[in-house]
N, C-alpha and C. Protein backbone atom coordinates (compact mmCIF):
# COMPACT_ATOMS: atom_id res chain seq x y z
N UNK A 1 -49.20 15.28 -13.17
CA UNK A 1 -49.12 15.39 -11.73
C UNK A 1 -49.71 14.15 -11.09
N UNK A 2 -48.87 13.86 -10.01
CA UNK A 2 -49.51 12.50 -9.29
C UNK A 2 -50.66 13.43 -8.64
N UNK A 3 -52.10 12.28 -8.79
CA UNK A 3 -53.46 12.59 -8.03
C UNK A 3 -53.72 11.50 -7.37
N UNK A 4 -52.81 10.18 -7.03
CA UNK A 4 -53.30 9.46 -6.18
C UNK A 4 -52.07 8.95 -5.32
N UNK A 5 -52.47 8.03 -4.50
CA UNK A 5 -51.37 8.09 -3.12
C UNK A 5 -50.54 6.96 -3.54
N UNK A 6 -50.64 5.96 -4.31
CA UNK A 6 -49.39 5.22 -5.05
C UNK A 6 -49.05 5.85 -6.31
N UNK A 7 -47.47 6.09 -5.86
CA UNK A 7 -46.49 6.49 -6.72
C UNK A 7 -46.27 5.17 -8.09
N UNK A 8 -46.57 5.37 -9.26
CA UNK A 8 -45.99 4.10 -9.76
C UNK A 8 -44.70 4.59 -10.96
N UNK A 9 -43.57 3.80 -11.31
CA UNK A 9 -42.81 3.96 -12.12
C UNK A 9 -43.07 4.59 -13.09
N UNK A 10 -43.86 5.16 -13.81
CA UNK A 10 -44.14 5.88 -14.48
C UNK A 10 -43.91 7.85 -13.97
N UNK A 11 -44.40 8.03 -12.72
CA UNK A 11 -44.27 8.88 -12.07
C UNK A 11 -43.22 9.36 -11.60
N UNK A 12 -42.68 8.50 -11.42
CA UNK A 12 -40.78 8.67 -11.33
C UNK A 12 -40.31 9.17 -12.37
N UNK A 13 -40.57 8.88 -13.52
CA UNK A 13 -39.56 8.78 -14.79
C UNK A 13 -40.36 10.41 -15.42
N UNK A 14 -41.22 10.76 -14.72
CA UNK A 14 -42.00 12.15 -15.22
C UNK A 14 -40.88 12.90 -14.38
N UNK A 15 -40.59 14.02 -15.47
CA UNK A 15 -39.36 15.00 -15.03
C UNK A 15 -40.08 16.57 -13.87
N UNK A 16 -41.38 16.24 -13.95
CA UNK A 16 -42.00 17.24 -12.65
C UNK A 16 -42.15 16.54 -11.58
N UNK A 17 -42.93 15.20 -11.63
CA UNK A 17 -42.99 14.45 -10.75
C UNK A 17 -41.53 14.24 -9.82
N UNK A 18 -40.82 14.05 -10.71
CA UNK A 18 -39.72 13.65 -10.16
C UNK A 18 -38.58 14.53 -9.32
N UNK A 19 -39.20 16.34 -9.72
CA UNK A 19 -38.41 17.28 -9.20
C UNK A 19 -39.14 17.44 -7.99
N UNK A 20 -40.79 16.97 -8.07
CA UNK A 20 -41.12 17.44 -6.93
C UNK A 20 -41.01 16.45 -5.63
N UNK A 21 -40.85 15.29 -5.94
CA UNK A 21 -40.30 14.18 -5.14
C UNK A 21 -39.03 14.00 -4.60
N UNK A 22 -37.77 14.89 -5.40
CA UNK A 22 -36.55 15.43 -5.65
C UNK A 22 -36.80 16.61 -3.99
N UNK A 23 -37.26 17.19 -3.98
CA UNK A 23 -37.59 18.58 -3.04
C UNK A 23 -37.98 18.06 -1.94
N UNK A 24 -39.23 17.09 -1.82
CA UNK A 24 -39.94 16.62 -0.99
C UNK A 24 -38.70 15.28 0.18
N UNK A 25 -37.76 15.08 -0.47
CA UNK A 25 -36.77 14.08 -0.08
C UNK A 25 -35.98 15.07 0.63
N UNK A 26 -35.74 15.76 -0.19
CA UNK A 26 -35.04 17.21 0.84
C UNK A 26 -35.26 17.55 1.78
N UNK A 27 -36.45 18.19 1.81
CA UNK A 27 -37.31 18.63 2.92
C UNK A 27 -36.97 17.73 4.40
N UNK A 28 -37.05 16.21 3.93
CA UNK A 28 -37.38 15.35 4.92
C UNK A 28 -35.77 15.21 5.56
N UNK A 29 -35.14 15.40 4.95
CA UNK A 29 -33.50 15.06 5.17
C UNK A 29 -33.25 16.58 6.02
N UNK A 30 -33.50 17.68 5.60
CA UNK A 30 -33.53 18.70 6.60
C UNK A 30 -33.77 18.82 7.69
N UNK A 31 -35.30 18.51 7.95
CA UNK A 31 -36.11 18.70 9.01
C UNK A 31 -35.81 17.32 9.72
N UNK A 32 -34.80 15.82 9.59
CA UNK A 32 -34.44 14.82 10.23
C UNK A 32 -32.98 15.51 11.18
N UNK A 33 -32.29 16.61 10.40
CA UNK A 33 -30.66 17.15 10.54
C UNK A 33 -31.21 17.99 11.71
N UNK A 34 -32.40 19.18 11.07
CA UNK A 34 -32.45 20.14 12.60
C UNK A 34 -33.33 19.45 13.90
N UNK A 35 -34.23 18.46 13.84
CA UNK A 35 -34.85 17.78 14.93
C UNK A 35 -33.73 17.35 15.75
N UNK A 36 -32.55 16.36 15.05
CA UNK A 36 -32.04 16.07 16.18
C UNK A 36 -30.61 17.14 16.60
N UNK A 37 -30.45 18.44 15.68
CA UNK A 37 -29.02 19.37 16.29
C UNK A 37 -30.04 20.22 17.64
N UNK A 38 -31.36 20.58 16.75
CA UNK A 38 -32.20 21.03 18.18
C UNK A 38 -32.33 20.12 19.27
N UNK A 39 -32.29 19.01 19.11
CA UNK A 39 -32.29 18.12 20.06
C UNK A 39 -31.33 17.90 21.24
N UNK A 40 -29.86 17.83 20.58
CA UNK A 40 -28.36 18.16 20.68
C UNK A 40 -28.75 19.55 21.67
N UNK A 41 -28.87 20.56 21.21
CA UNK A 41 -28.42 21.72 21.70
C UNK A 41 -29.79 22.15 23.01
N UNK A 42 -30.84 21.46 22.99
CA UNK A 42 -31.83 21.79 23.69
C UNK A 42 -31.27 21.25 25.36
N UNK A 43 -30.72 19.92 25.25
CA UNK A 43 -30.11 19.26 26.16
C UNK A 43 -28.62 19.95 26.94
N UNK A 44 -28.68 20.36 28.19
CA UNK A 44 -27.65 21.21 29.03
C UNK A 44 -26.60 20.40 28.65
N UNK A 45 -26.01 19.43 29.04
CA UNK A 45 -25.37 18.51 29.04
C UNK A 45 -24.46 18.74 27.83
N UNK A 46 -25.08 18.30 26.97
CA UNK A 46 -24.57 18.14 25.21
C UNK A 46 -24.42 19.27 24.71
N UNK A 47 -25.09 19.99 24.87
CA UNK A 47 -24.94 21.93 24.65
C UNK A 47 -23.32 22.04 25.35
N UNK A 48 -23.37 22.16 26.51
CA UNK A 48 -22.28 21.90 27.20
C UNK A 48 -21.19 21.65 26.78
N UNK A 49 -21.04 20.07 26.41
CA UNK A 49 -20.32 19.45 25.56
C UNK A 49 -19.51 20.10 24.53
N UNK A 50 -20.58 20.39 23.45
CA UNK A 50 -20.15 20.98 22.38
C UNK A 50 -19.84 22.47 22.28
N UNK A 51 -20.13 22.83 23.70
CA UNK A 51 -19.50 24.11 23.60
C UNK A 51 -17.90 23.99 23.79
N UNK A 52 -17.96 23.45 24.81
CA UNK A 52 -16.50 23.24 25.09
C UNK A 52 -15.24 22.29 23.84
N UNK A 53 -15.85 21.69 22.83
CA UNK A 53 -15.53 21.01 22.25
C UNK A 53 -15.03 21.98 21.16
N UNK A 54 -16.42 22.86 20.72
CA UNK A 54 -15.81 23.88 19.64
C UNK A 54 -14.63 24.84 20.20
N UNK A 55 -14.82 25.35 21.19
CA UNK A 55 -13.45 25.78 21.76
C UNK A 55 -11.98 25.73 21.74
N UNK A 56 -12.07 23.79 22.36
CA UNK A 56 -11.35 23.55 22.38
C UNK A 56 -10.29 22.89 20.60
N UNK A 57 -11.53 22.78 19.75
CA UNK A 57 -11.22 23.02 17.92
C UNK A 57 -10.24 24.24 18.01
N UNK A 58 -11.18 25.36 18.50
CA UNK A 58 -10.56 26.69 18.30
C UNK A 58 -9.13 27.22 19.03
N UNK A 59 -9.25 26.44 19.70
CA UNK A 59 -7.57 26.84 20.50
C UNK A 59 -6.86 25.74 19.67
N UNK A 60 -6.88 24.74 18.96
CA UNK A 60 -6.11 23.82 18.73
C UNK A 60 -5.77 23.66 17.52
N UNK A 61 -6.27 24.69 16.62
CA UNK A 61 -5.88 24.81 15.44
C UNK A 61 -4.51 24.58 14.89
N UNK A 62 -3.44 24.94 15.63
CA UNK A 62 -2.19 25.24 15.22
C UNK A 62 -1.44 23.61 15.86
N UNK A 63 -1.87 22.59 16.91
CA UNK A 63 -1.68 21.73 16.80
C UNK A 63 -2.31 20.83 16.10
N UNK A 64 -3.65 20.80 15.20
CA UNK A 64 -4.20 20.14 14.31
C UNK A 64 -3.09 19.84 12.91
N UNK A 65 -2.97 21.41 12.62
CA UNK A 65 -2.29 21.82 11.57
C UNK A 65 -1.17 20.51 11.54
N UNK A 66 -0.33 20.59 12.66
CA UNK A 66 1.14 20.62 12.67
C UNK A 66 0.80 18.38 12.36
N UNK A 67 -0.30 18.33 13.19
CA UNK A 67 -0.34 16.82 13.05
C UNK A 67 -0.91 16.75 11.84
N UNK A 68 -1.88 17.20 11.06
CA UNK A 68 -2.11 16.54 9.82
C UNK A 68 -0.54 16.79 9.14
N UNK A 69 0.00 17.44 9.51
CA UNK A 69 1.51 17.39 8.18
C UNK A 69 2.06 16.39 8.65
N UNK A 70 2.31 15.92 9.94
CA UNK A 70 3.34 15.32 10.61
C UNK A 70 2.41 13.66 9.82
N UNK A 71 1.63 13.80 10.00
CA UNK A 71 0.64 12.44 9.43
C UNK A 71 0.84 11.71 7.70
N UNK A 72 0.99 13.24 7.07
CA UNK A 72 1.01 13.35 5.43
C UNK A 72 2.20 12.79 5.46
N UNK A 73 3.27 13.45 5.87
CA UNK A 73 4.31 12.57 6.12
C UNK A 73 4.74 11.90 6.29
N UNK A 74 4.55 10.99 7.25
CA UNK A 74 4.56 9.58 7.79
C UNK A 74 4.24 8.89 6.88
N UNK A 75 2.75 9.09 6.06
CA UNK A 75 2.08 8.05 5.57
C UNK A 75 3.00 8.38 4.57
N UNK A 76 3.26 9.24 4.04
CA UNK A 76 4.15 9.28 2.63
C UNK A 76 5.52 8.09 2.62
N UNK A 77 5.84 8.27 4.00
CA UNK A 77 7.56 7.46 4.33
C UNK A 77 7.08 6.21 3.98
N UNK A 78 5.63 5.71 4.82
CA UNK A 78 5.16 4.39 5.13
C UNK A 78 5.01 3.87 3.73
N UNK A 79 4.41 4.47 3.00
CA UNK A 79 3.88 4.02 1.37
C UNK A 79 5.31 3.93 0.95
N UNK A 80 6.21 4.61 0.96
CA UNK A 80 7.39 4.36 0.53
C UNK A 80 8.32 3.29 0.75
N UNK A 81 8.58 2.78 1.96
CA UNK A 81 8.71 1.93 2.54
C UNK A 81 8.34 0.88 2.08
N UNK A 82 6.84 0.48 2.63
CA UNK A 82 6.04 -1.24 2.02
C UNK A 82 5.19 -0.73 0.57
C-alpha cells in the first residue's frame, strides 16, 4: 500500500495500488460529468434549452430515421462513384 504522497513507478505496476488508483480516476471523472450536468440543469436558461431539445429528439425520431438511411445511401452511391 502507498503510505506516502509520491506515487513512484513501482506503485503503479503493484496490481492493488493500481486498482485503487484505477477507482480513484473514476471517481474524479464522475464527480467532473455530474458538477457540470448539475451545472447545465441548475441554470433556467440551459434547463430550458435542453428541455426543449429532448423533445424536440422525441418528436423527430421518424425524420432522423428516414435521414440516416437517406445518408447510408448516398454515401454508399458516393463511395461507388469516386
Amino acid at each position: 500500500m502507498v503510505t506516502h504522497t509520491k506515487m513512484t513507478i513501482h506503485d503503479i505496476l503493484d496490481p492493488n495500488v493500481k486498482k485503487i488508483f484505477n477507482y480513484l480516476m473514476l471517481l474524479v471523472v464522475f464527480a467532473t460529468w455530474a458538477r457540470l450536468i448539475f451545472f447545465v440543469l441548475v441554470i433556467s436558461s440551459f434547463s430550458n434549452i435542453l428541455m426543449t431539445i429532448k423533445q424536440m429528439m422525441g418528436s423527430g425520431t421518424d425524420f432522423f430515421i428516414i435521414l440516416m438511411m437517406y445518408l447510408g445511401t448516398m454515401s454508399t452511391i458516393m463511395m461507388g462513384l469516386f
